[in-house]
N, C-alpha and C. Protein backbone atom coordinates (compact mmCIF):
# COMPACT_ATOMS: atom_id res chain seq x y z
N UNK A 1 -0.04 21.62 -36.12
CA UNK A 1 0.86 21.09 -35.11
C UNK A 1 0.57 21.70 -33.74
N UNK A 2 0.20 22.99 -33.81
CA UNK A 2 -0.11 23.89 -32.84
C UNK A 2 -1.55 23.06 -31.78
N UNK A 3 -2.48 22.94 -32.76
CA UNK A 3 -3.56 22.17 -32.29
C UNK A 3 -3.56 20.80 -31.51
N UNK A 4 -2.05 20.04 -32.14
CA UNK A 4 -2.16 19.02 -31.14
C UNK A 4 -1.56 18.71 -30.14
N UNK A 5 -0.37 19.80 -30.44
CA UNK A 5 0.08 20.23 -29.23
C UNK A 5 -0.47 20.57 -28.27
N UNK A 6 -1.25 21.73 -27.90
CA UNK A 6 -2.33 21.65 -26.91
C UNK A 6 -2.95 20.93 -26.37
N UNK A 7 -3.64 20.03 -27.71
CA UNK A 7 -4.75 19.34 -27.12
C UNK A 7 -3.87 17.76 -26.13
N UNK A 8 -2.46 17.83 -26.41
CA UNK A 8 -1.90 17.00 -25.99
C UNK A 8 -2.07 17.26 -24.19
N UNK A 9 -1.55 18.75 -24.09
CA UNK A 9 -1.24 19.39 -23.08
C UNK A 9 -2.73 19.37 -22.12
N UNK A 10 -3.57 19.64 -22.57
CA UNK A 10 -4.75 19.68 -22.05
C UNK A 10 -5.20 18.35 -21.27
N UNK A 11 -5.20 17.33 -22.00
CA UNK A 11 -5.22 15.70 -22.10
C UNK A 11 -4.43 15.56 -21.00
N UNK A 12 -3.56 15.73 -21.17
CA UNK A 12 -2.22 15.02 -20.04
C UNK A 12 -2.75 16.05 -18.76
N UNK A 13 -3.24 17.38 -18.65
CA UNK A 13 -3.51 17.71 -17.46
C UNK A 13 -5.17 17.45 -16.85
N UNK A 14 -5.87 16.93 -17.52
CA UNK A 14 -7.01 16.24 -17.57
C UNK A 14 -6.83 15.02 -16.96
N UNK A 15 -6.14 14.71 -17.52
CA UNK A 15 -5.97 12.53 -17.08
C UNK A 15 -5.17 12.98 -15.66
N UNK A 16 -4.24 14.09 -15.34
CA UNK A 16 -3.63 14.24 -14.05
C UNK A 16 -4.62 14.73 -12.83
N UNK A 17 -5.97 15.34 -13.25
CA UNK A 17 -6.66 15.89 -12.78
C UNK A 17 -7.47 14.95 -12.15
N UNK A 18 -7.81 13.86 -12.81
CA UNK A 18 -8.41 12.59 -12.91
C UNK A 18 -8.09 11.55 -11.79
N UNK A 19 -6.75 11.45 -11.73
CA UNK A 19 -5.72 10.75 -11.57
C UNK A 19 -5.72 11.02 -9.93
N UNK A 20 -5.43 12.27 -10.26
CA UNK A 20 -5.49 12.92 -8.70
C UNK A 20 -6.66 12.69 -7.63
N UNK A 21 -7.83 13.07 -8.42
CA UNK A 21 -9.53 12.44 -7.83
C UNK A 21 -9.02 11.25 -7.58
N UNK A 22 -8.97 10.24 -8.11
CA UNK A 22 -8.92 8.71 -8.00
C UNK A 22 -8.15 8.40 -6.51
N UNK A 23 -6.75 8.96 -6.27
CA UNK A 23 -5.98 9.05 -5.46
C UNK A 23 -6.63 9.50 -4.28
N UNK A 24 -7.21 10.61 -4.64
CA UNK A 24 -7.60 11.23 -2.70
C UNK A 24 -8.95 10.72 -2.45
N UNK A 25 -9.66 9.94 -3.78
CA UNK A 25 -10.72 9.10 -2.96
C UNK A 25 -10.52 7.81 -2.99
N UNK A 26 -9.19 6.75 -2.89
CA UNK A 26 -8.66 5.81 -2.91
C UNK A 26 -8.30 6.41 -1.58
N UNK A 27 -8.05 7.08 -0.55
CA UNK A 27 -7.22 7.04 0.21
C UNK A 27 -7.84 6.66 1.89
N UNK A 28 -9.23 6.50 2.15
CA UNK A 28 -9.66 5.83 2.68
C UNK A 28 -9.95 4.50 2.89
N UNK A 29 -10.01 4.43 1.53
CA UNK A 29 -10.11 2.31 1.27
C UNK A 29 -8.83 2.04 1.66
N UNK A 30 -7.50 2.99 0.78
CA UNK A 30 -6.26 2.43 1.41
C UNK A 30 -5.90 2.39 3.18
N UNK A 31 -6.74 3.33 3.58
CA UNK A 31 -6.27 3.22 5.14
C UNK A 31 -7.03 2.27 5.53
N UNK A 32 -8.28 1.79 5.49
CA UNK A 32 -8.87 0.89 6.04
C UNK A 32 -8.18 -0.78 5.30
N UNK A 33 -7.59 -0.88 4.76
CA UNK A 33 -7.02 -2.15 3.94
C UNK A 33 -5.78 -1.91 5.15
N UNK A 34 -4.86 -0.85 5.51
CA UNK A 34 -4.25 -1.02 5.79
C UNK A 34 -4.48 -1.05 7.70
N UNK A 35 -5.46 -0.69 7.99
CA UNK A 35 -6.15 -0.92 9.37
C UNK A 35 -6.22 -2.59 9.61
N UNK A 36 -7.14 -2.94 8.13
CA UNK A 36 -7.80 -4.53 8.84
C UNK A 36 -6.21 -4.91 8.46
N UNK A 37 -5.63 -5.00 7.86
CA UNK A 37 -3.95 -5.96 7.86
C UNK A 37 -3.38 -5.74 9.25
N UNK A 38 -3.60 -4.62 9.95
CA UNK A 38 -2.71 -4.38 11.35
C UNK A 38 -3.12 -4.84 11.98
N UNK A 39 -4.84 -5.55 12.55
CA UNK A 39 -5.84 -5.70 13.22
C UNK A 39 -5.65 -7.24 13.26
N UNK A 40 -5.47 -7.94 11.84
CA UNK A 40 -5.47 -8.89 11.34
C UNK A 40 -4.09 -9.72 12.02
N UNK A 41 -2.83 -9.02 11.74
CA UNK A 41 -1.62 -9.16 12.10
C UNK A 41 -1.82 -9.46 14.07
N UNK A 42 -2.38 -8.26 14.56
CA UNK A 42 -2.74 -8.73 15.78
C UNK A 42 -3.36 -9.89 16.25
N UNK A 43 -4.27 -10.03 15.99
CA UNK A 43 -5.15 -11.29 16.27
C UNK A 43 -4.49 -12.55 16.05
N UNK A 44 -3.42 -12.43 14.68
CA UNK A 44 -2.64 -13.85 14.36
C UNK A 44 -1.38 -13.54 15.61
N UNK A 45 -0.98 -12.89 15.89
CA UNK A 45 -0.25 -12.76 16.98
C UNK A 45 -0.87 -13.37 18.78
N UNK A 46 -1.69 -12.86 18.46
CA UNK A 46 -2.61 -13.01 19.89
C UNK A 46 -3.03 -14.72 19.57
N UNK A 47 -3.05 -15.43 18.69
CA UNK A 47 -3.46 -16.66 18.38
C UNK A 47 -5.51 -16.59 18.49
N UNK A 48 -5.74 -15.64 17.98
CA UNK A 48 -6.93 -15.51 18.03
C UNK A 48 -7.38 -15.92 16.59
N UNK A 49 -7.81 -17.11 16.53
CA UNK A 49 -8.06 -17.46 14.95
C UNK A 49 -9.18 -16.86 14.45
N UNK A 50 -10.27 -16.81 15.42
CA UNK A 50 -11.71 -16.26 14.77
C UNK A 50 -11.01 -15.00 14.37
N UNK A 51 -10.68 -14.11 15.10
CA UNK A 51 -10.54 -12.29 14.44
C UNK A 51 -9.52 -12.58 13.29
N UNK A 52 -8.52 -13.40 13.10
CA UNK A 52 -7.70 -13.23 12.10
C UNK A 52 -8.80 -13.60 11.32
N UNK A 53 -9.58 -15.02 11.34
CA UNK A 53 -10.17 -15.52 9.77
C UNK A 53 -11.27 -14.27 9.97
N UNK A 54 -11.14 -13.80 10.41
CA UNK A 54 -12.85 -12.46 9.89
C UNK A 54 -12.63 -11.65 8.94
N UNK A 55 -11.16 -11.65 8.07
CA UNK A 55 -10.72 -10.81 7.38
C UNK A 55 -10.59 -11.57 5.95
N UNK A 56 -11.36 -12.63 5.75
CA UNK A 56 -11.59 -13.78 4.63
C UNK A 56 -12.34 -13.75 4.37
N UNK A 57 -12.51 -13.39 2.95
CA UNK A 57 -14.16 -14.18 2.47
C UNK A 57 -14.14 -15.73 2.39
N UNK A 58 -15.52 -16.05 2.35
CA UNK A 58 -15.25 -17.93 2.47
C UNK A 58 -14.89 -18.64 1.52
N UNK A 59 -14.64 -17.75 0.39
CA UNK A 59 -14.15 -18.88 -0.53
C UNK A 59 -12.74 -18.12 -0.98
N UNK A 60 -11.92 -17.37 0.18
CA UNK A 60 -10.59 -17.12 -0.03
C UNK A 60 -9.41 -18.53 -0.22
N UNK A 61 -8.78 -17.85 -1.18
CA UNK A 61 -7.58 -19.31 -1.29
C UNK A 61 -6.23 -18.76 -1.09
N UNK A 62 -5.08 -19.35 -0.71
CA UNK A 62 -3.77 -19.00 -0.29
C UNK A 62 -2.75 -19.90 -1.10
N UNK A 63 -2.12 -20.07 -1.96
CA UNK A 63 -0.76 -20.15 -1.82
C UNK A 63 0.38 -19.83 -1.25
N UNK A 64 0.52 -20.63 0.15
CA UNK A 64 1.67 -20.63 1.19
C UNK A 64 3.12 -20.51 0.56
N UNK A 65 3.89 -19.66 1.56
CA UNK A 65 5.35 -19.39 0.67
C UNK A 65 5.90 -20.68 0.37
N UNK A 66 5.99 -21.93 0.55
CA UNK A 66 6.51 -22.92 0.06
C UNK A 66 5.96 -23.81 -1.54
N UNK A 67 4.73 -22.93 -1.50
CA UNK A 67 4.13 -23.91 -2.58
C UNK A 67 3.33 -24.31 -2.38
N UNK A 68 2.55 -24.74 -1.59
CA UNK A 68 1.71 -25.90 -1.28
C UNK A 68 0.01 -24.62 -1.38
N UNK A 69 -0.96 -25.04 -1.76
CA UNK A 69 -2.06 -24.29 -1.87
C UNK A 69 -3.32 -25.10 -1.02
N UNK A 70 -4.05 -23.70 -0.63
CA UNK A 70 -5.56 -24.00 0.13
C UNK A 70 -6.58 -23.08 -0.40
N UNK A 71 -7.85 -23.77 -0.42
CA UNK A 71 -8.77 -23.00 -0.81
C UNK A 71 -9.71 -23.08 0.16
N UNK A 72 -10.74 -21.96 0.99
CA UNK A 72 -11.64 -21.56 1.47
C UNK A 72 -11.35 -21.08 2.74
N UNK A 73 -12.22 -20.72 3.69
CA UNK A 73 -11.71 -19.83 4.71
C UNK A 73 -11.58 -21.15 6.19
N UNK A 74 -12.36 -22.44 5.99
CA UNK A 74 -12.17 -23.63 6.52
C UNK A 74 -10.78 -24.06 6.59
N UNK A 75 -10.23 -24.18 5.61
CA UNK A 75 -8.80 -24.66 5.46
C UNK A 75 -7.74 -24.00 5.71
N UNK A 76 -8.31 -22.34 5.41
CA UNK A 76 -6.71 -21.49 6.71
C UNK A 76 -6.96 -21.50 7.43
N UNK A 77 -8.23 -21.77 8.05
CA UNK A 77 -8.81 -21.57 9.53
C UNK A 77 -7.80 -22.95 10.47
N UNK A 78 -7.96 -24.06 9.59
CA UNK A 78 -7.36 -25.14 10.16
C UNK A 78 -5.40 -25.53 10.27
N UNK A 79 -5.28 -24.53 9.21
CA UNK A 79 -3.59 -24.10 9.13
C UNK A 79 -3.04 -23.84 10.11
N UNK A 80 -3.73 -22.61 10.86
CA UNK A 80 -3.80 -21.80 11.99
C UNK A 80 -3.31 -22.83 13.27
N UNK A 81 -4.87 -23.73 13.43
CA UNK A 81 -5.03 -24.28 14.32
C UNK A 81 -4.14 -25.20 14.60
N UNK A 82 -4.03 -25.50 13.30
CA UNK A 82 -2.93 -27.18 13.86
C UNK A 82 -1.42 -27.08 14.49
N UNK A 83 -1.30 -25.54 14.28
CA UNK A 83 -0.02 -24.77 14.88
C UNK A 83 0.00 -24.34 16.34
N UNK A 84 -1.06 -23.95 16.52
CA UNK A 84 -1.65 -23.60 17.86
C UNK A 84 -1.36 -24.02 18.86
N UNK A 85 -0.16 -23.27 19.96
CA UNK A 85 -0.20 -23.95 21.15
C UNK A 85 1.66 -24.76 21.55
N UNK A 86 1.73 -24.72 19.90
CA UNK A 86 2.96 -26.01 19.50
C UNK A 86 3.99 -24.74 20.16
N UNK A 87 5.52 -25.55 20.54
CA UNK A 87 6.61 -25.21 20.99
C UNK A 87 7.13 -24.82 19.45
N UNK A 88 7.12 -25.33 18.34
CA UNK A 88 7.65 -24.63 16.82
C UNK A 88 6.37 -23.72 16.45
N UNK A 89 5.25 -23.78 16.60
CA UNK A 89 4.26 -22.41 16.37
C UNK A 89 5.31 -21.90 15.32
N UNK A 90 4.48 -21.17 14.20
CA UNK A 90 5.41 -20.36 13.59
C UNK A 90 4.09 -18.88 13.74
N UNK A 91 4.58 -17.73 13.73
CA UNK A 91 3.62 -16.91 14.12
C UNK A 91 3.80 -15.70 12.90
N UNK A 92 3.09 -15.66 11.85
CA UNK A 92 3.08 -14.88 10.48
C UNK A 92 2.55 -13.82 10.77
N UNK A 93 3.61 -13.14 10.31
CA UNK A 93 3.29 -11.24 10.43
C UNK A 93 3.61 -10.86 8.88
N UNK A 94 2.10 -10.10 8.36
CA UNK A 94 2.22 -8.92 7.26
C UNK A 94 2.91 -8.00 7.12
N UNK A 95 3.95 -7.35 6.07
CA UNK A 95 4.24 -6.24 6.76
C UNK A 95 3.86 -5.91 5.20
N UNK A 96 2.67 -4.56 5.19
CA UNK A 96 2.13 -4.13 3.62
C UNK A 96 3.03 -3.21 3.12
N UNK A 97 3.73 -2.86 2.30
CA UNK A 97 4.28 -1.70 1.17
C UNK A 97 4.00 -1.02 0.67
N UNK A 98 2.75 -1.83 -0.61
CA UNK A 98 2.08 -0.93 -1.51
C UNK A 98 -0.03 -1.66 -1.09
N UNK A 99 -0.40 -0.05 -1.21
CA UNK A 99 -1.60 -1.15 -1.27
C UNK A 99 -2.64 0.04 -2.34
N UNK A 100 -2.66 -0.76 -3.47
CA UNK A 100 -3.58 0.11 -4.82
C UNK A 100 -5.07 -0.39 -4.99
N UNK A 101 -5.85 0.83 -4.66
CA UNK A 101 -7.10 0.42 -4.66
C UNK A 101 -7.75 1.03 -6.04
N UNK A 102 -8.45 0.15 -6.67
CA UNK A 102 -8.93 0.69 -8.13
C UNK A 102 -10.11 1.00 -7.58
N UNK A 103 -10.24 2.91 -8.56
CA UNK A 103 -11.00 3.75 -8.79
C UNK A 103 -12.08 3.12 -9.65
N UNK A 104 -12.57 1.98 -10.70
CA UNK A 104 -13.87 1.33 -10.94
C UNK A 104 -14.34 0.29 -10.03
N UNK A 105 -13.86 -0.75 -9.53
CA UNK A 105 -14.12 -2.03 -9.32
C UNK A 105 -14.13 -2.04 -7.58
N UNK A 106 -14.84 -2.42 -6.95
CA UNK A 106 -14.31 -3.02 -5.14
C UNK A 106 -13.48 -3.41 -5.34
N UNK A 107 -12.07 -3.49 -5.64
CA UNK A 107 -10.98 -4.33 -5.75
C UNK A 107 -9.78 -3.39 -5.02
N UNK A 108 -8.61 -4.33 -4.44
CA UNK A 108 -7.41 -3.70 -4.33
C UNK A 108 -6.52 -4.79 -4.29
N UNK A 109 -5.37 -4.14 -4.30
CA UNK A 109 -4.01 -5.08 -4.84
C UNK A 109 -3.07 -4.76 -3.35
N UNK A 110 -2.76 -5.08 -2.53
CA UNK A 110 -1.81 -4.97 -1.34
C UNK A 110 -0.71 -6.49 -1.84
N UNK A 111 1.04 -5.61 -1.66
CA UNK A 111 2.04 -6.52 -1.72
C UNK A 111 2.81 -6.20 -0.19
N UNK A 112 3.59 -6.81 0.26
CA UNK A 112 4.51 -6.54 0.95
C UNK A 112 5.56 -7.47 1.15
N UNK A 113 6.05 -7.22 2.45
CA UNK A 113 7.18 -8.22 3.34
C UNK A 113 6.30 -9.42 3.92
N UNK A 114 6.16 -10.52 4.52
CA UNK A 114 6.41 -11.27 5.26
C UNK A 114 7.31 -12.16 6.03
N UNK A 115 6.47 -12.05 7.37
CA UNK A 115 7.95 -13.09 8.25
C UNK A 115 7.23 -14.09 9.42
N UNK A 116 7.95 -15.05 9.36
CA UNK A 116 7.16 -16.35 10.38
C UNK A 116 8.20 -15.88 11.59
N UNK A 117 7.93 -15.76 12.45
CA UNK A 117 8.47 -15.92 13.90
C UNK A 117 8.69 -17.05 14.78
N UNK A 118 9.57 -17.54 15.41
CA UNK A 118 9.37 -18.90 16.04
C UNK A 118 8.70 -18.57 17.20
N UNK A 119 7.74 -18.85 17.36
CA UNK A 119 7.06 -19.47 18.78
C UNK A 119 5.70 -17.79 19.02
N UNK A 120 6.32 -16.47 18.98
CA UNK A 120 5.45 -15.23 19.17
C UNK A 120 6.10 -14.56 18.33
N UNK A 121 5.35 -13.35 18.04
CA UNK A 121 5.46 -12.20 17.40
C UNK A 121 7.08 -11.61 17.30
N UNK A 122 7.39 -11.98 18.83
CA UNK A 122 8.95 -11.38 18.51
C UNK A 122 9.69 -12.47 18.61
N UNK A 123 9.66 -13.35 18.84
CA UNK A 123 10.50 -14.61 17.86
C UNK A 123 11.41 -14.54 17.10
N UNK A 124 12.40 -15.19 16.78
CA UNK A 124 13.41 -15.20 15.58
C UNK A 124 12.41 -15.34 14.34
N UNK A 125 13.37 -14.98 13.48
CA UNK A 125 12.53 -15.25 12.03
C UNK A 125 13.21 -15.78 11.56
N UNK A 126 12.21 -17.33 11.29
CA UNK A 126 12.96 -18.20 10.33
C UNK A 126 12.18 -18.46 8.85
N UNK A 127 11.43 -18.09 8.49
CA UNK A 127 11.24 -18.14 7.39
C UNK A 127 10.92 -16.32 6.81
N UNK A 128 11.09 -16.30 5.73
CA UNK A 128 10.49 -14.45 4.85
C UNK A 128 10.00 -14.80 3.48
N UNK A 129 9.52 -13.57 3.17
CA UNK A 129 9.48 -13.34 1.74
C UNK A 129 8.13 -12.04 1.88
N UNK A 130 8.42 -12.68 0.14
CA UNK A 130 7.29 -11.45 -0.15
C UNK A 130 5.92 -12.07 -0.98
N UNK A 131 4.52 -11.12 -0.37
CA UNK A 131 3.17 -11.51 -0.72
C UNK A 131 3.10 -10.18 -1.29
N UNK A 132 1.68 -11.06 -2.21
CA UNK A 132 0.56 -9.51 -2.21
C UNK A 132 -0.71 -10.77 -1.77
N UNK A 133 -2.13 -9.63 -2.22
CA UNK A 133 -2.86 -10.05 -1.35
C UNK A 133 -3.99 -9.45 -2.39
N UNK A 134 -5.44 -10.05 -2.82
CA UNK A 134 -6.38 -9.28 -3.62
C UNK A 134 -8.09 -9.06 -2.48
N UNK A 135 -7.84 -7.69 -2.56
CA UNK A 135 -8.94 -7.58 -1.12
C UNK A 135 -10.10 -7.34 -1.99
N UNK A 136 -11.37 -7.50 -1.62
CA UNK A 136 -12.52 -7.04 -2.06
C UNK A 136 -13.14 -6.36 -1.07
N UNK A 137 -14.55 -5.39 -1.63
CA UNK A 137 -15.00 -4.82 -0.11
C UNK A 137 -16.66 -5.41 -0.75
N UNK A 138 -16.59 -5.84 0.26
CA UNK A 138 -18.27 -6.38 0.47
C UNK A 138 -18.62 -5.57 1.31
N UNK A 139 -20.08 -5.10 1.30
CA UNK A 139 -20.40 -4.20 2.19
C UNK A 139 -19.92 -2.85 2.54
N UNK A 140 -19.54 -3.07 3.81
CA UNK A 140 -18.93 -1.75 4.10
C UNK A 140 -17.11 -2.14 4.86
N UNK A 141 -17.12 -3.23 4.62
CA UNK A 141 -16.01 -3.83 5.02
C UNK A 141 -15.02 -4.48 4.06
N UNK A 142 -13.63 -4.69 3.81
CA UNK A 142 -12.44 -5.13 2.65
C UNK A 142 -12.27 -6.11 3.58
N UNK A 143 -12.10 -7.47 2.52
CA UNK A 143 -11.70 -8.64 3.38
C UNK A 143 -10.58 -9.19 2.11
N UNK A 144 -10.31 -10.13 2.36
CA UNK A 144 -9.13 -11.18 1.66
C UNK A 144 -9.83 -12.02 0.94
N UNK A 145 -9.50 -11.78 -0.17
CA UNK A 145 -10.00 -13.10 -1.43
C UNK A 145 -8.89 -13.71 -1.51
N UNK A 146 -7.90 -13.68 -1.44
CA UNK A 146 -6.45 -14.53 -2.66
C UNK A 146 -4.90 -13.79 -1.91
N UNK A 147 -4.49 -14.50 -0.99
CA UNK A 147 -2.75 -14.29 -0.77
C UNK A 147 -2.30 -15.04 -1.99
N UNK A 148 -1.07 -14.40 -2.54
CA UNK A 148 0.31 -15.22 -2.79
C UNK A 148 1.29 -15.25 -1.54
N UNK A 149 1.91 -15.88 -1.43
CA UNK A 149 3.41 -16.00 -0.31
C UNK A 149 4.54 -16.57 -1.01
N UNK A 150 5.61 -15.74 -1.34
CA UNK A 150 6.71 -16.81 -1.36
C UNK A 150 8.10 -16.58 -0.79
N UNK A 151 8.75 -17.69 -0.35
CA UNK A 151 9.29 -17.84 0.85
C UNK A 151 10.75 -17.18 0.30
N UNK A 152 11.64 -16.55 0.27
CA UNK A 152 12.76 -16.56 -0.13
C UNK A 152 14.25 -16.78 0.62
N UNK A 153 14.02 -16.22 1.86
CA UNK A 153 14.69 -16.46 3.12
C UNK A 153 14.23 -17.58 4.16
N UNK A 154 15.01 -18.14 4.97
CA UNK A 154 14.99 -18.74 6.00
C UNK A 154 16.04 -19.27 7.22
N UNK A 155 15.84 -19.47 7.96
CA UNK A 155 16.97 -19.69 9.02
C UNK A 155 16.34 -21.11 10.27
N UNK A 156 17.50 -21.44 10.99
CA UNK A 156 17.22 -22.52 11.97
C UNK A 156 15.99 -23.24 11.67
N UNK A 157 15.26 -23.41 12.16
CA UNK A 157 13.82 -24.65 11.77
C UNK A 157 13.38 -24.49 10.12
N UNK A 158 13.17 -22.86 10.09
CA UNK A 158 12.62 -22.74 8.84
C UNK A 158 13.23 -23.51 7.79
N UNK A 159 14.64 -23.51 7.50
CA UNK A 159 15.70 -24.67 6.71
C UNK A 159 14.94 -25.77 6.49
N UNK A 160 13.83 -26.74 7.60
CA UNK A 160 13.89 -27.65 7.27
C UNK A 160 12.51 -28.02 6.84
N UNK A 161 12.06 -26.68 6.68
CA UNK A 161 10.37 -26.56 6.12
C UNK A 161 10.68 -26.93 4.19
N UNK A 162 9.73 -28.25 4.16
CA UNK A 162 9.88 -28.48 2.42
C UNK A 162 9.38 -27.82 1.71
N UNK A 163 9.75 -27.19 0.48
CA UNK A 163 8.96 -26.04 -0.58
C UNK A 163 7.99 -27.53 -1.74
N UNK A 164 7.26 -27.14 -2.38
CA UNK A 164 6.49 -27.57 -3.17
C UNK A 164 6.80 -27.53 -4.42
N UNK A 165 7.51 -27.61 -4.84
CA UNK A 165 7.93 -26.92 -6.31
C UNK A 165 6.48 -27.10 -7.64
C-alpha cells in the first residue's frame, strides 16, 4: 500500500511538474493570440477590412451569432464590406476570457464576450453574446480557422436582426 502510495504522490507531482512546463511555455502563444485579437479588434473598429481579414486563414468559416454560416476568408471579407460606411454599421468587438493553447498541436482554443456597436466602437450595443474561436499558427504567426458566435442579448435595431434557427 505504501508503494502506491508514493508512487501516486510522485505521479501527481510529475504530471504538476509537466503541467507547469506546458503553462510557462504556452504563455507566449497566449500573449500573441491575445495581441492579434486586440490588433484585430482595432482594425474592425477602424473599418480597415484588409488588417482585420489578415488574421484568417483562407479557408476560415464563421457561424454568426444569429445562425446563419460562412465559409472562407472571401465571404467575411464581404460581411464586413456590405456594412461599410452604412448609418446601422454594426461594429463587432472581441472581448477574449480564456485563451488555451495546447502543449502538442499548433492549436488554441480562445472563448469570450462579444458586442456589435451601432455605428463605432463606442456605440450602443445592440446585439452580445458569447464566442470562442480555434486559432492555428502557421508559420510564425496564429491566425483564425473557425469562430462560433452566439447572440444572447440585444437591444434597439439589434431586436430586429432575424436568428437562423
Amino acid at each position: 500500500m505504501k508503494t502506491v502510495t508514493s508512487f501516486l504522490v510522485a505521479a501527481a507531482l510529475f504530471g504538476s511538474a509537466v503541467a507547469g512546463d506546458s503553462v510557462s511555455s504556452s504563455a507566449p502563444a497566449r500573449a500573441a493570440i491575445e495581441s492579434a485579437r486586440s490588433e484585430q479588434n482595432a482594425a474592425i473598429a477602424r473599418n480597415d477590412i484588409d488588417a482585420g481579414a489578415s488574421y484568417w486563414t483562407d479557408d476560415v468559416t464563421i457561424c454568426r451569432g444569429l445562425g446563419s454560416q460562412l465559409a472562407g476568408k472571401a465571404a467575411y471579407r464581404q460581411l464586413f464590406a456590405q456594412d461599410f460606411g452604412s448609418p446601422s454599421q454594426i461594429v463587432y468587438q472581441r472581448h477574449p476570457e480564456q485563451v488555451e493553447v495546447s502543449g502538442l498541436w499548433p492549436l488554441a482554443f480562445e472563448s469570450g464576450l462579444w458586442q456589435g456597436h451601432l455605428g463605432k466602437k463606442t456605440g450602443a450595443v445592440v446585439i452580445s453574446g458569447r464566442y470562442s474561436a480555434q486559432w492555428v499558427k502557421r508559420g510564425d504567426r496564429w491566425l483564425i480557422r473557425s469562430e462560433v458566435f452566439v447572440a444572447l442579448q440585444g437591444s434597439g435595431v439589434g431586436l430586429q436582426m432575424t436568428a437562423v434557427p
